[in-house]
PDB file of N, CA and C in Angstrom:
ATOM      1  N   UNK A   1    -183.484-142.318  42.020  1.00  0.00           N
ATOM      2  CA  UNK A   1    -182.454-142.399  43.046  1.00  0.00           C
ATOM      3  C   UNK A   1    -182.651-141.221  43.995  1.00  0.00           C
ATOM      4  N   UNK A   2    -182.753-141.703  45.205  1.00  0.00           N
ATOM      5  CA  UNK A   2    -182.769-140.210  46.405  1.00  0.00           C
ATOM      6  C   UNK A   2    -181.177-140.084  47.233  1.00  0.00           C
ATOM      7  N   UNK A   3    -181.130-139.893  48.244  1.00  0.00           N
ATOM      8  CA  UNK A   3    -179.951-139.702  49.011  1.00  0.00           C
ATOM      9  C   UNK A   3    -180.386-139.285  50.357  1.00  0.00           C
ATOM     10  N   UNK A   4    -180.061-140.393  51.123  1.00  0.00           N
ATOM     11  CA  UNK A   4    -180.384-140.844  52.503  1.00  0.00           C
ATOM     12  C   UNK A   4    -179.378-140.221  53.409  1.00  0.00           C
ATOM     13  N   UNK A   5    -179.713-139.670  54.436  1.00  0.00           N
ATOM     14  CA  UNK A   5    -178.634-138.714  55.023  1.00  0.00           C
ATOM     15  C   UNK A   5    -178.889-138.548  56.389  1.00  0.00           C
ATOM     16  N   UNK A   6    -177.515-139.280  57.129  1.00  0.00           N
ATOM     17  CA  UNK A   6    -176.849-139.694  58.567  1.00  0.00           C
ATOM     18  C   UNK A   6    -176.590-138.497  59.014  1.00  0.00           C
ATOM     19  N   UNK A   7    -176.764-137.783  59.953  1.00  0.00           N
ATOM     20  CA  UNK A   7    -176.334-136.527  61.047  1.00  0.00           C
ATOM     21  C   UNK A   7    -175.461-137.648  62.344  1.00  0.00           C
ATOM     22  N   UNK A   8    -174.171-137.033  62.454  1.00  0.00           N
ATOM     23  CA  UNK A   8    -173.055-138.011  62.875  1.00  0.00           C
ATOM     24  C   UNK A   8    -172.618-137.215  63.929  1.00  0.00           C
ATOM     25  N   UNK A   9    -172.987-136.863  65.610  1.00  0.00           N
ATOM     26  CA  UNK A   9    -173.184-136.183  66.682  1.00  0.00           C
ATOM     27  C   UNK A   9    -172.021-137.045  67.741  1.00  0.00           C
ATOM     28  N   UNK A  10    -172.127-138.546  67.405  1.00  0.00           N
ATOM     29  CA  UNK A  10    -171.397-138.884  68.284  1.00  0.00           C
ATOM     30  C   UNK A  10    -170.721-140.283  67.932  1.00  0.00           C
ATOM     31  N   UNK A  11    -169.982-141.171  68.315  1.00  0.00           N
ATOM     32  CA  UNK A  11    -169.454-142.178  67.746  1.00  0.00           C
ATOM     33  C   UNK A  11    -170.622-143.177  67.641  1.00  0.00           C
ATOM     34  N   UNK A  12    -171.425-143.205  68.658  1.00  0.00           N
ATOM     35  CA  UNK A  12    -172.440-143.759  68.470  1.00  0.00           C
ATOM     36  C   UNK A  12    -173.335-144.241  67.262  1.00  0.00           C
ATOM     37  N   UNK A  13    -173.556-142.503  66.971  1.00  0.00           N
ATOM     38  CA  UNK A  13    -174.187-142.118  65.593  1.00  0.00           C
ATOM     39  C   UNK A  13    -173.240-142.864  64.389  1.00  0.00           C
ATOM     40  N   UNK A  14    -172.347-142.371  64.127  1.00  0.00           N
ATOM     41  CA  UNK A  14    -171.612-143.363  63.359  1.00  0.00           C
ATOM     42  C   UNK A  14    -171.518-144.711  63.206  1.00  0.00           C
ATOM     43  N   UNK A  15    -171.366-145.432  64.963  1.00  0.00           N
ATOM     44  CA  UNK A  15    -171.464-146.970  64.414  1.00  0.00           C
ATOM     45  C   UNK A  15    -172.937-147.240  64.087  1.00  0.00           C
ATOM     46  N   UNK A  16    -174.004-146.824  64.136  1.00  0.00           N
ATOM     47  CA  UNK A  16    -175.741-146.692  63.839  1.00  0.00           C
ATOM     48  C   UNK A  16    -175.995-146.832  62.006  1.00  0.00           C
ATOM     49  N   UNK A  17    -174.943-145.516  61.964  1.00  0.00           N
ATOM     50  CA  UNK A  17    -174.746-145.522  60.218  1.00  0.00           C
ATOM     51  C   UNK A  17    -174.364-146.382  59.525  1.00  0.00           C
ATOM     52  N   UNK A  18    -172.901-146.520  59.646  1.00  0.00           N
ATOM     53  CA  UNK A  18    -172.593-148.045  59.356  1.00  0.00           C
ATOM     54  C   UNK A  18    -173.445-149.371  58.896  1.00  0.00           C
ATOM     55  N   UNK A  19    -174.198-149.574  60.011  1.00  0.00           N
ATOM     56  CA  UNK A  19    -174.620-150.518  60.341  1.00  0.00           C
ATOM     57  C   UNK A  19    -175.926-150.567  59.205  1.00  0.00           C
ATOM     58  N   UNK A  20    -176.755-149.172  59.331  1.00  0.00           N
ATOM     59  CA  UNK A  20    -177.664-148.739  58.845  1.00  0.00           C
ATOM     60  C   UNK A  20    -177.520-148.307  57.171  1.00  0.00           C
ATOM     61  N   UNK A  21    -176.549-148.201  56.826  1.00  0.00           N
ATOM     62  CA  UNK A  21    -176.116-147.787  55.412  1.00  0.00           C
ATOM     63  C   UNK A  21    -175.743-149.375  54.641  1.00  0.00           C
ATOM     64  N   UNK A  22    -175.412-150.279  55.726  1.00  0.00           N
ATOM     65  CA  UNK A  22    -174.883-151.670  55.115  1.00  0.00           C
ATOM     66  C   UNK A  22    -175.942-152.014  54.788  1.00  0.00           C
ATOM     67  N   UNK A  23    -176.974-151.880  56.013  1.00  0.00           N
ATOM     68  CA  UNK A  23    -178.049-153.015  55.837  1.00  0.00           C
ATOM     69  C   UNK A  23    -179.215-152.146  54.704  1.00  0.00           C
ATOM     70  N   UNK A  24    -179.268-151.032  53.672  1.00  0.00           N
ATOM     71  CA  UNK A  24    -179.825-150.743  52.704  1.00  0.00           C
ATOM     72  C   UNK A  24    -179.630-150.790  51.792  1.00  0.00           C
ATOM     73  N   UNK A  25    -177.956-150.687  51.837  1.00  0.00           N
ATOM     74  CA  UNK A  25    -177.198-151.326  50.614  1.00  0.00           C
ATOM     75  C   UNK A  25    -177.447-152.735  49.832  1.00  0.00           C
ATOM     76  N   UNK A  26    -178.235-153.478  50.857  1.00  0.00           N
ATOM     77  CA  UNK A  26    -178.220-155.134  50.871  1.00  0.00           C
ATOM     78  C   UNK A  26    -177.377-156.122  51.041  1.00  0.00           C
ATOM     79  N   UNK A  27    -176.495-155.214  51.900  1.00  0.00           N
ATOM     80  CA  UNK A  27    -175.173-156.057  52.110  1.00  0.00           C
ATOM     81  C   UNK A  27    -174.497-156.937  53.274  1.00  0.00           C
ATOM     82  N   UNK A  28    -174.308-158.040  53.558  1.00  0.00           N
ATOM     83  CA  UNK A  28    -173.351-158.163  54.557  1.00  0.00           C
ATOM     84  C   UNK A  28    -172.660-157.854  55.291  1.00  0.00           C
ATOM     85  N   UNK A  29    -172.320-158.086  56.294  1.00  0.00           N
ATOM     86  CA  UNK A  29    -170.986-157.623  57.167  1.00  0.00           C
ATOM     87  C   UNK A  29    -169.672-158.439  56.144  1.00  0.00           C
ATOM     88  N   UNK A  30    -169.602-159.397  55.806  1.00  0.00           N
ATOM     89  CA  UNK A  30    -168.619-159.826  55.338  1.00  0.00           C
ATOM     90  C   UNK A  30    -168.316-159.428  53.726  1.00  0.00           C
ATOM     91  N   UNK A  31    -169.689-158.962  53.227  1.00  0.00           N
ATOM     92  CA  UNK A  31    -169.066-158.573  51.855  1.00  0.00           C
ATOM     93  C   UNK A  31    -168.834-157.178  52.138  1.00  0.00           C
ATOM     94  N   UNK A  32    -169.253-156.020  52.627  1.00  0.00           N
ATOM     95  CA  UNK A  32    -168.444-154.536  52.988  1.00  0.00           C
ATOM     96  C   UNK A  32    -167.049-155.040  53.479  1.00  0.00           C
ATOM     97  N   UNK A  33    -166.685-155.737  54.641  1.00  0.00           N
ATOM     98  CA  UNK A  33    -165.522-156.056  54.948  1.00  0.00           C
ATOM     99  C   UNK A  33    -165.104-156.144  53.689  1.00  0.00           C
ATOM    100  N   UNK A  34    -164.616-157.303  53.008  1.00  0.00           N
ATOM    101  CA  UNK A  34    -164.083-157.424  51.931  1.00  0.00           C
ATOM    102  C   UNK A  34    -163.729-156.273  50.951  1.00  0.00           C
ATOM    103  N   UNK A  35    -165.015-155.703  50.567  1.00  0.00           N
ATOM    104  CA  UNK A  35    -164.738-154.456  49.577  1.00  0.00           C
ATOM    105  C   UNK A  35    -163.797-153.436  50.046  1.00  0.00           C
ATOM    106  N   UNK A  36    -164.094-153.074  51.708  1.00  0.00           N
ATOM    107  CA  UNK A  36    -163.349-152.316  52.311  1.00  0.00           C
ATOM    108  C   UNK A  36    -161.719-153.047  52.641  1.00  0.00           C
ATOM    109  N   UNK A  37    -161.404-154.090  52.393  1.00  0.00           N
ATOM    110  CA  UNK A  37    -160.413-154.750  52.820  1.00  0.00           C
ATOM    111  C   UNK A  37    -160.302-154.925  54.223  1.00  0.00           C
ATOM    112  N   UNK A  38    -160.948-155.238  55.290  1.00  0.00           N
ATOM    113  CA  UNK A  38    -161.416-155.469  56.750  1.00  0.00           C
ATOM    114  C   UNK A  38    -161.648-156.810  57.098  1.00  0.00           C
ATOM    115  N   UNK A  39    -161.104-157.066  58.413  1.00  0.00           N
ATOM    116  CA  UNK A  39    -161.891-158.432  58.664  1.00  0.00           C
ATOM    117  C   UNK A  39    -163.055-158.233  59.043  1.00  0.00           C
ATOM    118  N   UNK A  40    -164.210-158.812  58.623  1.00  0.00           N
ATOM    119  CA  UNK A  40    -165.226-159.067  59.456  1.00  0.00           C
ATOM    120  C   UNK A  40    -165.490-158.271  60.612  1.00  0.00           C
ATOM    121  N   UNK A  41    -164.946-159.074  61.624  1.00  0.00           N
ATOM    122  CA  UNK A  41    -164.870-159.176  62.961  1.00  0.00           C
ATOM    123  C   UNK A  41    -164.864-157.703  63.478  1.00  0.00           C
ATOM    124  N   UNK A  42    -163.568-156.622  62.502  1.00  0.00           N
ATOM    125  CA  UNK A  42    -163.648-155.620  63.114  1.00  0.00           C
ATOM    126  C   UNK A  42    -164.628-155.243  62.811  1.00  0.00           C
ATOM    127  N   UNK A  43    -165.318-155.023  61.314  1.00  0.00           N
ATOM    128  CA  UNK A  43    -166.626-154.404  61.059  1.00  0.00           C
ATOM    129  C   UNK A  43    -167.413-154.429  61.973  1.00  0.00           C
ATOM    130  N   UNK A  44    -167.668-155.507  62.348  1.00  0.00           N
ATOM    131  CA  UNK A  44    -168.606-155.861  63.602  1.00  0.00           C
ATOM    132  C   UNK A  44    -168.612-155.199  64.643  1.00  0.00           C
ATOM    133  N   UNK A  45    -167.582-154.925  65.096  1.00  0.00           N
ATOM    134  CA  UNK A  45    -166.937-154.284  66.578  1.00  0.00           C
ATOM    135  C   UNK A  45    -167.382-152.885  66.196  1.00  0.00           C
ATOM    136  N   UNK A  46    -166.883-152.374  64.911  1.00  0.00           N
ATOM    137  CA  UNK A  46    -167.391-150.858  64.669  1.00  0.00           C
ATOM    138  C   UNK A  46    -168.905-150.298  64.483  1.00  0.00           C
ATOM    139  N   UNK A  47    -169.611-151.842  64.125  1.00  0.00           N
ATOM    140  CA  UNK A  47    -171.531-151.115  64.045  1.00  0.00           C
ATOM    141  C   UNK A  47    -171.524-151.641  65.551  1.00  0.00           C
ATOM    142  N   UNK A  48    -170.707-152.634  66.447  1.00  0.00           N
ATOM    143  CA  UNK A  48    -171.467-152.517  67.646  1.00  0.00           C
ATOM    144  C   UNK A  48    -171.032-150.958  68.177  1.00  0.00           C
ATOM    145  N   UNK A  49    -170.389-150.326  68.006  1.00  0.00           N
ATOM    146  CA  UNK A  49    -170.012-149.176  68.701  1.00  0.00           C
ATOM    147  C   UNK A  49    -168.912-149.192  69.787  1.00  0.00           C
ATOM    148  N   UNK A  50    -167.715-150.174  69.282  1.00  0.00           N
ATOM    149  CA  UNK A  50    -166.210-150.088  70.164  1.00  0.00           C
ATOM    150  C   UNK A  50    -165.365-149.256  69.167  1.00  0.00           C
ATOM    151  N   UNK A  51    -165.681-148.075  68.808  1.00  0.00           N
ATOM    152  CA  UNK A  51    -165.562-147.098  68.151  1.00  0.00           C
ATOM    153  C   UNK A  51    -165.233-146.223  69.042  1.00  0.00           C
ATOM    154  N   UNK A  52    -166.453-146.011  69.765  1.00  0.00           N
ATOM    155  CA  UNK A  52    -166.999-144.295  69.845  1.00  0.00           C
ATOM    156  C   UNK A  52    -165.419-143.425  71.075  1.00  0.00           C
ATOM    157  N   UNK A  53    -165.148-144.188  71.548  1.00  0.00           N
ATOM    158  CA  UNK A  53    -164.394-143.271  72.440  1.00  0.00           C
ATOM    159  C   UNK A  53    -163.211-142.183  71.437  1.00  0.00           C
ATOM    160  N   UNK A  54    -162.790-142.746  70.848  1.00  0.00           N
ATOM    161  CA  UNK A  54    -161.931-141.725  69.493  1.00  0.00           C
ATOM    162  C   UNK A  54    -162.744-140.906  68.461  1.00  0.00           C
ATOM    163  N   UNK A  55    -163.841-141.500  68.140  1.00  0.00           N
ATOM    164  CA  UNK A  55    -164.422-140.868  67.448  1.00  0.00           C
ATOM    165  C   UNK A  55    -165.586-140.016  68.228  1.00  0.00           C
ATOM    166  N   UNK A  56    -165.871-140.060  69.279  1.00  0.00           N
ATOM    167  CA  UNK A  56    -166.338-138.792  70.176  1.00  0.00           C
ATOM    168  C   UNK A  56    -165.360-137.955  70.216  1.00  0.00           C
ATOM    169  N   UNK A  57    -164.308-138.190  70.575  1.00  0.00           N
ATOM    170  CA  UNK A  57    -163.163-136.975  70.922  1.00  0.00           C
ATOM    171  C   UNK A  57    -162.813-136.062  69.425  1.00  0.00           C
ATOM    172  N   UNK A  58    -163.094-137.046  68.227  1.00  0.00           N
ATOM    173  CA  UNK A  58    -162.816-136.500  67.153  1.00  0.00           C
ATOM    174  C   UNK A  58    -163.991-134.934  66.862  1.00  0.00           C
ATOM    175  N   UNK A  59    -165.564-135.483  66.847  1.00  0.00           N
ATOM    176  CA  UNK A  59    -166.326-135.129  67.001  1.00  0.00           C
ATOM    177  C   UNK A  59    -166.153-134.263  67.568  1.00  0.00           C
ATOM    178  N   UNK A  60    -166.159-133.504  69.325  1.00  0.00           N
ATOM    179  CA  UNK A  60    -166.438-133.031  69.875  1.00  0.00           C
ATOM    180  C   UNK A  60    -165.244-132.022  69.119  1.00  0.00           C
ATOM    181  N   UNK A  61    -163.964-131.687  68.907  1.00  0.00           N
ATOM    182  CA  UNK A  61    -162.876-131.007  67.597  1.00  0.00           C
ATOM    183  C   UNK A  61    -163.568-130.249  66.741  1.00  0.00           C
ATOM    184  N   UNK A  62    -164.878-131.100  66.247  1.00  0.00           N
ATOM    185  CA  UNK A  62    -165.245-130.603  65.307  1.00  0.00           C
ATOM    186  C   UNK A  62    -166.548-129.772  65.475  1.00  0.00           C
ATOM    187  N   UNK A  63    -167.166-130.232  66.578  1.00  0.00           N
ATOM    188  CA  UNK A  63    -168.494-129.214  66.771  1.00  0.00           C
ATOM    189  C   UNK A  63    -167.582-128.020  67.525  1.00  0.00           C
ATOM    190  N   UNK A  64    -166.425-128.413  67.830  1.00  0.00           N
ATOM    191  CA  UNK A  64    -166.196-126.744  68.352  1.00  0.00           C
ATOM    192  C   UNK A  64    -165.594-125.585  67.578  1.00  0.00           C
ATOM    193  N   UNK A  65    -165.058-126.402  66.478  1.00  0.00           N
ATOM    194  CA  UNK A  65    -165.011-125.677  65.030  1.00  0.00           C
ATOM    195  C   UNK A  65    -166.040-125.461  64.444  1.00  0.00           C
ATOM    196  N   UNK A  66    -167.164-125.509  64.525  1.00  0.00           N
ATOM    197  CA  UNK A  66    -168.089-125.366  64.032  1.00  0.00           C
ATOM    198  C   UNK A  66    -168.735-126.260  62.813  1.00  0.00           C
ATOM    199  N   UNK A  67    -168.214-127.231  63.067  1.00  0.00           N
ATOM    200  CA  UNK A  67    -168.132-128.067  61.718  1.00  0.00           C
ATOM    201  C   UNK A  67    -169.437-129.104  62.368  1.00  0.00           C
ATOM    202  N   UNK A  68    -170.454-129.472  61.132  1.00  0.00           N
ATOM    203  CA  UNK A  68    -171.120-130.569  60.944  1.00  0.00           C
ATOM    204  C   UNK A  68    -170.913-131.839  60.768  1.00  0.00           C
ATOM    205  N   UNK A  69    -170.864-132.999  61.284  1.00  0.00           N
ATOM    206  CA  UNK A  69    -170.804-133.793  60.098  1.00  0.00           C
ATOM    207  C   UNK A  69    -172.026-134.573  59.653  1.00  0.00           C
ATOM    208  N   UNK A  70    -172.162-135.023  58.454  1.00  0.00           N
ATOM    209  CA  UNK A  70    -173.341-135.682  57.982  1.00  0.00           C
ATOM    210  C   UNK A  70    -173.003-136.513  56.584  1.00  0.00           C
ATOM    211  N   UNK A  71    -173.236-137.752  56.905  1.00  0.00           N
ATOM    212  CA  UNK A  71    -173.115-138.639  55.751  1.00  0.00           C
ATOM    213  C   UNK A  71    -174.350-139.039  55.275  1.00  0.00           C
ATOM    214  N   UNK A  72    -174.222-139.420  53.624  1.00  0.00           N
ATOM    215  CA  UNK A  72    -175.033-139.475  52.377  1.00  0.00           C
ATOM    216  C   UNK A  72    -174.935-140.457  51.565  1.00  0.00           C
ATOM    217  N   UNK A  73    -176.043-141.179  51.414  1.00  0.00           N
ATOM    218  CA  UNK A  73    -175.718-142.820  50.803  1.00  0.00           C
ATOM    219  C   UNK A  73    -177.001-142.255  50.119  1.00  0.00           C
ATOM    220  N   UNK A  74    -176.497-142.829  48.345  1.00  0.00           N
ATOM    221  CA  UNK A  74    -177.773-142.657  47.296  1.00  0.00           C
ATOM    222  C   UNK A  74    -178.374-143.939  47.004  1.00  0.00           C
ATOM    223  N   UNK A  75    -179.943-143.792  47.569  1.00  0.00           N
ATOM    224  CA  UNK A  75    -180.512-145.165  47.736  1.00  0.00           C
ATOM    225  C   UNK A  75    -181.463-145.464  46.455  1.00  0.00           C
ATOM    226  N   UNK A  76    -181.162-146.705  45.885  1.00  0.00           N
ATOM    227  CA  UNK A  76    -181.745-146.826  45.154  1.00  0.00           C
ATOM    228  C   UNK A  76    -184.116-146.705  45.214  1.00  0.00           C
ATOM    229  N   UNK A  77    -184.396-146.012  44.791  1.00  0.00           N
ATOM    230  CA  UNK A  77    -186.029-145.575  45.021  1.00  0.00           C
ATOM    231  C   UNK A  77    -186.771-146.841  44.619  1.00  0.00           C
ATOM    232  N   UNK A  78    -186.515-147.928  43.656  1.00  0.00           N
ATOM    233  CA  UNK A  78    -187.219-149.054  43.092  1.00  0.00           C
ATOM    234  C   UNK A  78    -187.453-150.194  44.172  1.00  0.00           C
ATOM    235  N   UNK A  79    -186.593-150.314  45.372  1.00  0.00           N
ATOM    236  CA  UNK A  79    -186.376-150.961  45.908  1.00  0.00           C
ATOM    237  C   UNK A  79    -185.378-152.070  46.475  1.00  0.00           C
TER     238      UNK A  79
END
């Protein structure tokens, strides 16, 4: 097992992750929805990136605190 790791700069970056963390997982848009309790639809809206305007503003809070953010998904190595 390794651990795959998102650097999250802008909302952008985030809906990228999302999108990018689902699709290694081997998963659907509709089965994350579900697990997450979500429709679909919004999932969708959030890897297209009708996100980013709140979550830039969040972001930009946080690089001026000095804060990183970076997310970490442990990927299975076998395949």
């Amino acid at each position: 097992m390794s651990t795959r790791r998102y650097i999250v700069r802008s909302g952008a970056d985030l809906a990228r992750t999302l999108a990018e963390a689902r699709r290694e997982g081997g998963l659907t848009q509709a089965e994350v929805a579900e697990r997450a309790r979500l429709d679909r639809t919004y999932l969708a809206r959030m890897e297209a990136g009708h996100i980013v305007q709140q979550v830039d503003r969040a972001l930009e809070v946080l690089r001026t605190l000095g804060v990183r953010v970076v997310a970490e998904q442990d990927v299975d190595d076998d395949g």
